[in-house]
N, C-alpha and C. Protein backbone atom coordinates (compact mmCIF):
# COMPACT_ATOMS: atom_id res chain seq x y z
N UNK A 1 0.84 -1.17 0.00
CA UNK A 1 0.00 0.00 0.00
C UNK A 1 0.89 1.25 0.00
N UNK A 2 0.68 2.06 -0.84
CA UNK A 2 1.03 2.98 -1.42
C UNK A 2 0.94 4.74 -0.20
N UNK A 3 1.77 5.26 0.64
CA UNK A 3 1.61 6.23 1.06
C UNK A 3 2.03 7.62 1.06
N UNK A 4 1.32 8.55 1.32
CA UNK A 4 1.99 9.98 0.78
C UNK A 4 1.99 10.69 2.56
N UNK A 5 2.70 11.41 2.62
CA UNK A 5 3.28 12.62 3.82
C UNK A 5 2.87 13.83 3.36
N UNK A 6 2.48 14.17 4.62
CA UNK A 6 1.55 16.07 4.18
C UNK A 6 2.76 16.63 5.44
N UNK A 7 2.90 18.12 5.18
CA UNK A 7 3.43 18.68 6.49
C UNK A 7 2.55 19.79 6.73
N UNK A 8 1.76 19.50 7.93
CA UNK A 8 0.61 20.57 7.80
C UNK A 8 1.21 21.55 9.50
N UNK A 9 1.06 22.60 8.74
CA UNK A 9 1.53 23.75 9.56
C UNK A 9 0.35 24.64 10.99
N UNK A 10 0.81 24.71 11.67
CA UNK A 10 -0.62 25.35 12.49
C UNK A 10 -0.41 26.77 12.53
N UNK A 11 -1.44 27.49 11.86
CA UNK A 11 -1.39 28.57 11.40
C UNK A 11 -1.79 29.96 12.42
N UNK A 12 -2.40 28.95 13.57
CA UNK A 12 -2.67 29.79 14.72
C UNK A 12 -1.23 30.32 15.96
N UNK A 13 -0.47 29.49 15.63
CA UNK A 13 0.65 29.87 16.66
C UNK A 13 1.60 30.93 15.77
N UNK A 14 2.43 32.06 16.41
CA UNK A 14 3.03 32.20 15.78
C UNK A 14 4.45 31.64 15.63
N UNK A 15 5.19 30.69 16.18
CA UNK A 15 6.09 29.97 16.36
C UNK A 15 5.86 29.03 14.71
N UNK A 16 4.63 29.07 14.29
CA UNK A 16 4.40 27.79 13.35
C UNK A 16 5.12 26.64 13.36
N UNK A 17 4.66 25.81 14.44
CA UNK A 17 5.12 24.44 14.32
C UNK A 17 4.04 23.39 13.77
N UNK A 18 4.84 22.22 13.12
CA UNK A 18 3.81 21.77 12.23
C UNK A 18 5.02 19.99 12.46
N UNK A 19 4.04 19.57 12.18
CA UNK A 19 3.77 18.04 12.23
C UNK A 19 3.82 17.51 11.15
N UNK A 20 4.28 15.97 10.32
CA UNK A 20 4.32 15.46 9.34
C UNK A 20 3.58 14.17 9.62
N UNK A 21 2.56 13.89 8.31
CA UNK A 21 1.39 13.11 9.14
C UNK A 21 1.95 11.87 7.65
N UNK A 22 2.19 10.50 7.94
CA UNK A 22 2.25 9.64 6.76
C UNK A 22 0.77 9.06 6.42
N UNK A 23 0.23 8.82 5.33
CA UNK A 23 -0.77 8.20 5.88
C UNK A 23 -0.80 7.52 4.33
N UNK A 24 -2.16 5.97 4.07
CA UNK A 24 -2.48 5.72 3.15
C UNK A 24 -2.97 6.66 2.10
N UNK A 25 -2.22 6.22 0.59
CA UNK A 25 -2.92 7.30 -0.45
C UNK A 25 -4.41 7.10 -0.31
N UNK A 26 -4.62 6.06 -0.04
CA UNK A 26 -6.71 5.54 0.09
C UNK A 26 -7.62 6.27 1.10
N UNK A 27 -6.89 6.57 1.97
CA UNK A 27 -7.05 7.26 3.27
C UNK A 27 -8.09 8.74 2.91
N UNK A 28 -9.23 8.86 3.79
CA UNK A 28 -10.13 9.99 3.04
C UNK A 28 -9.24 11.17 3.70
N UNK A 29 -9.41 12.21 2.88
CA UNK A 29 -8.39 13.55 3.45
C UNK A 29 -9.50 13.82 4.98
N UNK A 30 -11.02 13.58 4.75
CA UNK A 30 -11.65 14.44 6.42
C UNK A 30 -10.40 13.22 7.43
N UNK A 31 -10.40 12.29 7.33
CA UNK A 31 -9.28 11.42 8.70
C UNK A 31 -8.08 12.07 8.45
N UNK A 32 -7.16 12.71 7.58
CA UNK A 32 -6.38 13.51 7.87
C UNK A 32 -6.30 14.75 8.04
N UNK A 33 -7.30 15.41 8.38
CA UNK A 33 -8.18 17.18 8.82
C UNK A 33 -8.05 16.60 10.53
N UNK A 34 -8.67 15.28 11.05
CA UNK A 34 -9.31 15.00 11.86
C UNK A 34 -8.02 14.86 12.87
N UNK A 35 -6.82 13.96 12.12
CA UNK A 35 -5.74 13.80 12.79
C UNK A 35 -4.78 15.03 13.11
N UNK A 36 -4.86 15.48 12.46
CA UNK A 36 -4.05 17.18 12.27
C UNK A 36 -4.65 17.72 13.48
N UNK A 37 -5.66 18.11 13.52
CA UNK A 37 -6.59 18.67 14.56
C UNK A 37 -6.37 18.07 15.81
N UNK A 38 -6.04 16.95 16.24
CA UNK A 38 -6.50 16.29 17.10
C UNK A 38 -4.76 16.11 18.28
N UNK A 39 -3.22 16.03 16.93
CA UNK A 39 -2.45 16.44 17.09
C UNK A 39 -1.87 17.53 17.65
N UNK A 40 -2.97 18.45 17.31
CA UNK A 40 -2.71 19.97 17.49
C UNK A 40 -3.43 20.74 18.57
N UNK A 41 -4.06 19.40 19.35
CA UNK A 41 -5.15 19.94 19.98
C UNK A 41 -6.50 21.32 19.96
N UNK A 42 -6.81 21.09 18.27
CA UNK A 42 -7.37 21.45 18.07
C UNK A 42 -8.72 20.98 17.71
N UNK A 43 -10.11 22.17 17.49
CA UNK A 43 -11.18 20.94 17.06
C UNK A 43 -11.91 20.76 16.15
N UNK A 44 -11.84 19.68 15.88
CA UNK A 44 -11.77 18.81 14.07
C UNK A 44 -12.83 19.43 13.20
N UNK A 45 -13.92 19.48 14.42
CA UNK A 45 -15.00 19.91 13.48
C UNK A 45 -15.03 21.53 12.94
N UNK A 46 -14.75 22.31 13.92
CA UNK A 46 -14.26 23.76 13.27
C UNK A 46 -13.43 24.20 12.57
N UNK A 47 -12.45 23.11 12.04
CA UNK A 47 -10.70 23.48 11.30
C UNK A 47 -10.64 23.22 10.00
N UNK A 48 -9.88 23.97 9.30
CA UNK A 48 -9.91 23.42 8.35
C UNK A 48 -8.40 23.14 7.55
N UNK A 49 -7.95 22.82 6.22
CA UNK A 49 -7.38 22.25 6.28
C UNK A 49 -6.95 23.54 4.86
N UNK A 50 -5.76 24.20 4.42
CA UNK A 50 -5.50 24.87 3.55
C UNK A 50 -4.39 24.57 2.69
N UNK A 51 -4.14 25.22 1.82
CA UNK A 51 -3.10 25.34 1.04
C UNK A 51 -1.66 25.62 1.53
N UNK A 52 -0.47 25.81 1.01
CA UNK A 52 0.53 26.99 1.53
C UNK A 52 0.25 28.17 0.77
N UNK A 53 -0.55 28.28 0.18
CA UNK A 53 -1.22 29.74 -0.46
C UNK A 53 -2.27 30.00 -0.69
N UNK A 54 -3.33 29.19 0.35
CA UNK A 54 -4.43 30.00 0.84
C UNK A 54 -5.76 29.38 0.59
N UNK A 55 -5.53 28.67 -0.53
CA UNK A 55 -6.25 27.72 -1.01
C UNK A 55 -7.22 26.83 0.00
N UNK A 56 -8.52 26.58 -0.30
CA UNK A 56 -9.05 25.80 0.63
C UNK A 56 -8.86 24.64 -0.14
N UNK A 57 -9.20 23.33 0.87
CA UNK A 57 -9.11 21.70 0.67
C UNK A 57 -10.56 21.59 0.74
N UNK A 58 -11.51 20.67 -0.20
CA UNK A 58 -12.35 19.75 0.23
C UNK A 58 -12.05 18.72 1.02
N UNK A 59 -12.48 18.61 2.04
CA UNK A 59 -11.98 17.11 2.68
C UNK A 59 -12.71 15.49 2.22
N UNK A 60 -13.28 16.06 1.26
CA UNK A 60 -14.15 14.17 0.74
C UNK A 60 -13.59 13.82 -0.34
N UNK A 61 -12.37 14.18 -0.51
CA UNK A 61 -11.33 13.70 -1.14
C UNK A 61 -10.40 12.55 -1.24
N UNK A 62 -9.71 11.52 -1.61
CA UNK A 62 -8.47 10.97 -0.98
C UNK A 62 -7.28 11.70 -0.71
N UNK A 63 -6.30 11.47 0.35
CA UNK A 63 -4.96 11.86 0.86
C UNK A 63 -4.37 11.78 -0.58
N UNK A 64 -4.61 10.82 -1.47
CA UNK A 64 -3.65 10.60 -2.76
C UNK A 64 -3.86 11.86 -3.34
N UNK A 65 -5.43 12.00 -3.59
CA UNK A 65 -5.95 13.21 -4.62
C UNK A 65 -5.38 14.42 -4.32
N UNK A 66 -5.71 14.68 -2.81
CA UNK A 66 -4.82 16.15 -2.31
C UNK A 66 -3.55 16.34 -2.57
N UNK A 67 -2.60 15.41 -2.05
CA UNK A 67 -1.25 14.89 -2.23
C UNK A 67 -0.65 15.27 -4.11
N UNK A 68 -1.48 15.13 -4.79
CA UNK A 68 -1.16 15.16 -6.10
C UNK A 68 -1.86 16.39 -6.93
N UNK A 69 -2.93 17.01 -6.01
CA UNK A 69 -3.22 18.27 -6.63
C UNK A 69 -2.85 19.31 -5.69
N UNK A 70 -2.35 19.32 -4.39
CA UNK A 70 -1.90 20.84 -3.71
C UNK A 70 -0.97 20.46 -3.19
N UNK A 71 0.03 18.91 -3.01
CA UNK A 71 1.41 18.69 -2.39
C UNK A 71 1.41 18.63 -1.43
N UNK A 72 2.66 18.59 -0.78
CA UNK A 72 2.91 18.41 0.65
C UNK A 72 2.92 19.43 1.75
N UNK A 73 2.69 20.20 1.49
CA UNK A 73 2.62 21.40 2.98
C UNK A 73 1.82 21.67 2.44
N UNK A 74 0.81 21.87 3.76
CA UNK A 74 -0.66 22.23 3.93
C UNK A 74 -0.43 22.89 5.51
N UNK A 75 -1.48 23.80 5.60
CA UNK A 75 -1.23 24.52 6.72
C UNK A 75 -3.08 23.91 7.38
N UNK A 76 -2.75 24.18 9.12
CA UNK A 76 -4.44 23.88 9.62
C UNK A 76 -4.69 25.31 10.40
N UNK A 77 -6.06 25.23 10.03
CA UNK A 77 -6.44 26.47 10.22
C UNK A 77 -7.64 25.81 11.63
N UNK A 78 -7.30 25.98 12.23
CA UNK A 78 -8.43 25.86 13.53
C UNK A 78 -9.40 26.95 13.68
N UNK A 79 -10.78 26.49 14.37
CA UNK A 79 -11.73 27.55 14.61
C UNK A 79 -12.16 28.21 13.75
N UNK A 80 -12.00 27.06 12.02
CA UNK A 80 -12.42 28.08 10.90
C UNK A 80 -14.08 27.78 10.66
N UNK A 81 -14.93 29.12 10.58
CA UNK A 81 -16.22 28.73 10.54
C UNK A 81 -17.07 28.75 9.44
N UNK A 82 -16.22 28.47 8.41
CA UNK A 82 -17.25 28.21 7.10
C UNK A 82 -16.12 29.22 5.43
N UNK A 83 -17.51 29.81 4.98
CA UNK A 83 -16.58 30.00 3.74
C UNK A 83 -15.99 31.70 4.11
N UNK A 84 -15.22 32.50 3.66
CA UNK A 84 -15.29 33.54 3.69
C UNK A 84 -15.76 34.58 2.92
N UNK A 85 -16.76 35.64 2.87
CA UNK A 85 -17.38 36.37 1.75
C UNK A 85 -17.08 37.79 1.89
N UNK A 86 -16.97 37.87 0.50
CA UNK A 86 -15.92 39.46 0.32
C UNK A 86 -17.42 40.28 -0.05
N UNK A 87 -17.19 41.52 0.09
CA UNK A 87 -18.45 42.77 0.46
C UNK A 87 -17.83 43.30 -1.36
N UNK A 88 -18.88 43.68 -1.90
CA UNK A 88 -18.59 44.59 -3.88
C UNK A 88 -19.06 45.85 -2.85
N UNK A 89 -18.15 46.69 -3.33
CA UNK A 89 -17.92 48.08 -2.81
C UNK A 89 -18.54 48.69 -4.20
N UNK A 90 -18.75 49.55 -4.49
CA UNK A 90 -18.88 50.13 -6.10
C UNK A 90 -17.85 51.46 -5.87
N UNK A 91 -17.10 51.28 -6.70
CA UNK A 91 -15.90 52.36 -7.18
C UNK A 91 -16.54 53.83 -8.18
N UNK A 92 -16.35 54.38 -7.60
CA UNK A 92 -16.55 56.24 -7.94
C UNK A 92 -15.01 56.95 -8.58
């Protein structure tokens, strides 16, 4: 069985220390959101799981799929509560 390594960063400290998680490519990415979180003592269900440039993750993904479309450093974002929405100003 085939496995890939994420290095997911915790984006809440400023020290940024971050953890390297191995796991099955089969492996659904929410069990590696869940483990990150749980590592980090953070909580699973509020966090989410990002890019190194900002990018959000679906987590009903496989570890392989992520692994091969956004790579190995991923940062966790704890206490994240959904999507973020930008305000259209109208320019004068």
């Amino acid at each position: 069985m085939a496995k890939v390594a994420f290095k997911v960063t915790l984006t809440s400290d400023p020290k940024l220390p971050f953890k390297v998680f191995n796991v099955p490519e089969e492996a659904p990415f929410s069990a590696v959101l869940k483990l990150a979180a749980e590592e980090f003592k953070a909580p699973a269900q509020t966090s989410a799981i990002i890019t190194y440039y900002g990018e959000g993750i679906n987590p009903s993904q496989t570890a392989g799929n992520v692994f091969r479309r956004y790579g190995s450093e991923l940062r966790l974002m704890p206490n994240f509560w959904g999507e973020v929405t930008f305000e259209r100003r109208a320019v004068s």
